[in-house]
Protein backbone atom coordinates (compact mmCIF):
# COMPACT_ATOMS: atom_id res chain seq x y z
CA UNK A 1 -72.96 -18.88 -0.51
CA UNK A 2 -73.44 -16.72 2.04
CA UNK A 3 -75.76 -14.07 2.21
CA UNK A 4 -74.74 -10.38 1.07
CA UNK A 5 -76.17 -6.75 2.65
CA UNK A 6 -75.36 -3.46 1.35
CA UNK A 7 -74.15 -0.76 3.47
CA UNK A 8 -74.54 2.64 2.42
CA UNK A 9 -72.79 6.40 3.69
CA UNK A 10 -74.85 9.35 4.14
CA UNK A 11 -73.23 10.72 0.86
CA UNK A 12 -74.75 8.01 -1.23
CA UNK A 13 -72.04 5.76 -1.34
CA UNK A 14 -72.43 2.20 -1.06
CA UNK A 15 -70.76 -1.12 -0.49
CA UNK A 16 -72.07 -4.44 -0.68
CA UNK A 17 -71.05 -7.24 2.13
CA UNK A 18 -70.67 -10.31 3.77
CA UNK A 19 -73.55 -10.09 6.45
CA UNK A 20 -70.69 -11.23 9.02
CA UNK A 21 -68.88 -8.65 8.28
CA UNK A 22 -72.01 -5.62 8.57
CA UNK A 23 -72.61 -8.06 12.08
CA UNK A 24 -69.05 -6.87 13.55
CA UNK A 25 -70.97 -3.67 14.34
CA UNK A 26 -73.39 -3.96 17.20
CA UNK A 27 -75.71 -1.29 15.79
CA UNK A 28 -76.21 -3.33 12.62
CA UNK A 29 -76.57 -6.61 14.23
CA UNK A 30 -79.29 -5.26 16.60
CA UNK A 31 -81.01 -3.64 13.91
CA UNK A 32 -81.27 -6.93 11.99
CA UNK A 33 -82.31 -8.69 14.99
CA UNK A 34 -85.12 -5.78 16.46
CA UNK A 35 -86.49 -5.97 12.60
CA UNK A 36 -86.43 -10.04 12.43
CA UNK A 37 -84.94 -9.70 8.93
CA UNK A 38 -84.20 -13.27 8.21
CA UNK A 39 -84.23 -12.80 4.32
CA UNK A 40 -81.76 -9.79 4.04
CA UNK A 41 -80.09 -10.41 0.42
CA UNK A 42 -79.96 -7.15 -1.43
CA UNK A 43 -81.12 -5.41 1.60
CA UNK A 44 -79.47 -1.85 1.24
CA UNK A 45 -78.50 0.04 5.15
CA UNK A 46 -78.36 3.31 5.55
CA UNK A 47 -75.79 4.62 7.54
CA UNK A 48 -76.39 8.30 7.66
CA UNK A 49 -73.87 8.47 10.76
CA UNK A 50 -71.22 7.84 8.33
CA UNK A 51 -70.87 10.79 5.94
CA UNK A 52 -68.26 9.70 3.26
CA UNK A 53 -67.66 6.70 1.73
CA UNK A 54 -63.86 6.59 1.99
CA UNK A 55 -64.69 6.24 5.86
CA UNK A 56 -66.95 3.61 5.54
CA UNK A 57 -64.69 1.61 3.34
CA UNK A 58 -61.49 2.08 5.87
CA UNK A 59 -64.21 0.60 8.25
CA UNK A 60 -65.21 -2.46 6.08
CA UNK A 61 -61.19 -2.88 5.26
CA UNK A 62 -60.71 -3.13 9.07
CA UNK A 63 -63.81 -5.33 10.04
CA UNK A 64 -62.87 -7.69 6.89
CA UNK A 65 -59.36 -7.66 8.26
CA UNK A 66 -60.53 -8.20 12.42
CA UNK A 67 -63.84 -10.79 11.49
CA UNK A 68 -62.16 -13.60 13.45
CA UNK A 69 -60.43 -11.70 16.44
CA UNK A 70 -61.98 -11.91 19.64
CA UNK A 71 -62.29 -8.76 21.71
CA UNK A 72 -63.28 -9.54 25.17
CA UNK A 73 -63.99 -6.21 26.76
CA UNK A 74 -62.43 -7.72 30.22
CA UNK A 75 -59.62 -9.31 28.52
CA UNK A 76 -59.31 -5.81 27.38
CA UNK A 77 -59.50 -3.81 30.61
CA UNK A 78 -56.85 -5.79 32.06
CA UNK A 79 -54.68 -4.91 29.55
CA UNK A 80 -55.41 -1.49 29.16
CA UNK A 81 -54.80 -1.54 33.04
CA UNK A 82 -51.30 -2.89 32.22
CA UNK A 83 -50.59 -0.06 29.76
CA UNK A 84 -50.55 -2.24 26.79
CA UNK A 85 -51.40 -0.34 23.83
CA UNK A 86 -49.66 -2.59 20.82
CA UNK A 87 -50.67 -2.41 17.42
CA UNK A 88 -50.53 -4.72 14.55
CA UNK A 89 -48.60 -2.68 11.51
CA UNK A 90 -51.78 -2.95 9.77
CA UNK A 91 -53.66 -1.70 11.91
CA UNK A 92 -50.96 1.64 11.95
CA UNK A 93 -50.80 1.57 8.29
CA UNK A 94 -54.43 1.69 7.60
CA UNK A 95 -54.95 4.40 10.69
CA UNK A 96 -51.59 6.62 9.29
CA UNK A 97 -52.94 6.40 5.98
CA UNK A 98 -56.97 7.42 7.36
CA UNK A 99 -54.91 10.47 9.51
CA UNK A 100 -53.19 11.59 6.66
CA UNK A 101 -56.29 11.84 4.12
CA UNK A 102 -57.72 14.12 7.28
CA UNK A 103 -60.11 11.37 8.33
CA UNK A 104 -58.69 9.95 11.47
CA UNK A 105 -61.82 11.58 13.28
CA UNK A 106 -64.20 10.05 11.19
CA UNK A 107 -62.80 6.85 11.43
CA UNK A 108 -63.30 7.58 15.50
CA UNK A 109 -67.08 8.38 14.89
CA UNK A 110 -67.60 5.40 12.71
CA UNK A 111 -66.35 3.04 15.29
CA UNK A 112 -68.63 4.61 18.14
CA UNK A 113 -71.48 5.03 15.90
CA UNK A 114 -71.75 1.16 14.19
CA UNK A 115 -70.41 0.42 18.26
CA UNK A 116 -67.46 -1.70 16.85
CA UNK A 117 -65.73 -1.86 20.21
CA UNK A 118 -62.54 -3.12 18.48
CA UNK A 119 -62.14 -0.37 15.74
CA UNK A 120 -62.83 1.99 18.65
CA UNK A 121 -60.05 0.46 20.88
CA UNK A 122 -57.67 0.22 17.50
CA UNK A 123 -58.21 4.54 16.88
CA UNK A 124 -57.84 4.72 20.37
CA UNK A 125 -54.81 3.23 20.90
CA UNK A 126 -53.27 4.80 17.40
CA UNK A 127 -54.12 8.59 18.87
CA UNK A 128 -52.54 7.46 22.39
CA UNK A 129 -49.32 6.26 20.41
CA UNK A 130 -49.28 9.28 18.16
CA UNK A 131 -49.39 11.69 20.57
CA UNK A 132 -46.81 10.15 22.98
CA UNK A 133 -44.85 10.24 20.38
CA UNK A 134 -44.96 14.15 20.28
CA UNK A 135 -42.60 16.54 22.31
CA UNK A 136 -44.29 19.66 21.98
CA UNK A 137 -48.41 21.03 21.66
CA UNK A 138 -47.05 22.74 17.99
CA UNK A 139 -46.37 18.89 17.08
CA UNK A 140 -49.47 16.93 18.14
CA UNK A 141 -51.14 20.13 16.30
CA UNK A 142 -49.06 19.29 12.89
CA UNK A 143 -49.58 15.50 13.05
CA UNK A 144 -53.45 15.95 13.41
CA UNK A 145 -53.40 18.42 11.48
CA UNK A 146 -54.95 21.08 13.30
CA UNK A 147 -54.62 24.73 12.72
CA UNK A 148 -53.04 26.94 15.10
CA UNK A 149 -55.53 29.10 17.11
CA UNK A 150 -55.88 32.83 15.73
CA UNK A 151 -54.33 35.09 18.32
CA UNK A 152 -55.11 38.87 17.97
CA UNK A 153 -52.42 41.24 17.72
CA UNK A 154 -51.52 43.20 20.22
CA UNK A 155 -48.30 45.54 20.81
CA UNK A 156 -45.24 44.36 21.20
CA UNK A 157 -44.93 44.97 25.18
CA UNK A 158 -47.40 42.58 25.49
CA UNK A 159 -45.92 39.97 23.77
CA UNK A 160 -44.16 37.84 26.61
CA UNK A 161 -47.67 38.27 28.97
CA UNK A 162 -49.84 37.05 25.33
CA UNK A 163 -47.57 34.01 24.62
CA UNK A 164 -47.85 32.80 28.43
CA UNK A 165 -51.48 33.47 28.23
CA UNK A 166 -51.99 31.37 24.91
CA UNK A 167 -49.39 28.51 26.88
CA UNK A 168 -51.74 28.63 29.90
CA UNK A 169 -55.29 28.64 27.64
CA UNK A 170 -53.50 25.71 25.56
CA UNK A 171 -52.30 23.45 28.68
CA UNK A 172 -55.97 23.87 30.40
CA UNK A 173 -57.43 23.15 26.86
CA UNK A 174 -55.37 19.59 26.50
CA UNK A 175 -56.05 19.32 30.47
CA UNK A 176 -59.75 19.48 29.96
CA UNK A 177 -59.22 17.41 26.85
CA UNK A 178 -57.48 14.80 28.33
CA UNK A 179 -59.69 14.39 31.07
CA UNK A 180 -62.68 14.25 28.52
CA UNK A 181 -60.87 11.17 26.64
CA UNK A 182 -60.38 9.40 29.97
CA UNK A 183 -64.19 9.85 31.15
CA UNK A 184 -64.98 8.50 27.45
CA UNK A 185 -62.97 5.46 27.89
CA UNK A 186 -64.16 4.78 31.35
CA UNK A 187 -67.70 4.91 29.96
CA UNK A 188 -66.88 2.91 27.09
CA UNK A 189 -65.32 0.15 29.54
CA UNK A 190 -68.24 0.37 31.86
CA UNK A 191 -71.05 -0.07 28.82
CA UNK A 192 -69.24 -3.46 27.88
């Protein structure tokens, strides 16, 4: 039998695991390897970077479902470099479903924070694809769910000049934003 390790979300919640499965993150593994814990049954860790348990069960789901791939962060690049951004229709499922219960985002800083370069590639690819998708800012807003930014009121001359000013602050927002995610992903290709 193999041995078991708990994993447990800041808000208490807890699962227990196959200790292959808690290795898929790099965070985990290194912390069982810095501590020298060779007996770990039972062993409860705390995951306070993880603040619901819904999250951190989407994450086990996926790291159950991925134990056997192998991600090969060059293999990876290449591809990436190619434009290929395919995902398995579990993968979607399990990511439409996380977006829909308003915890895509957490899935995102779950994957960086147990550094599960796979799950982080997966959500990465799954916001590329949903957002390609869109035509317009007002639907990338509605399929993350995002509320629309508060614009004062002002009189109705000024109504042409405020809607071009709101385009130009929202185009230099996603410009800045779009630039972040590509830094991000350059950094995450250059740390593996």
């Amino acid at each position: 039998m193999s041995q078991m390790i708990r994993l447990e979300a800041g808000d208490g919640t807890g699962y227990t695991v196959d200790i292959g499965i808690a290795k898929i993150s790099k965070t985990i593994k290194n912390m069982l390897e810095v501590l020298d814990m060779e007996v770990i049954e039972n062993e409860t860790v705390r995951l306070p970077g993880i603040y619901n348990g819904k999250t951190l069960l989407a994450v086990i789901r996926w790291a159950h479902r991925h134990i056997d791939d192998d991600v090969d962060p060059e293999k990876v690049k290449a591809n990436l470099q190619k434009k290929d951004i395919y995902l398995s229709d579990w993968d979607r499922e399990l990511l439409e479903f996380e977006r829909k219960e308003m915890r895509l985002l957490d899935m995102v800083r779950a994957a960086s924070y147990l550094d599960i370069f796979g799950l982080v590639l997966t959500c990465s690819k799954y916001t590329a694809l949903l957002i390609k998708e869109q035509k317009h800012h007002m639907q990338i807003r509605r399929a993350f769910k995002l509320k629309n930014p508060k614009v004062p009121s002002k009189p109705a001359q000024d109504t042409e000049a405020s809607a071009m000013e709101i385009e130009e602050e929202m185009a230099e927002t996603s410009s800045k934003t779009i630039l972040y995610s590509k830094n991000c992903s350059d950094d995450l290709m250059e740390s593996y």
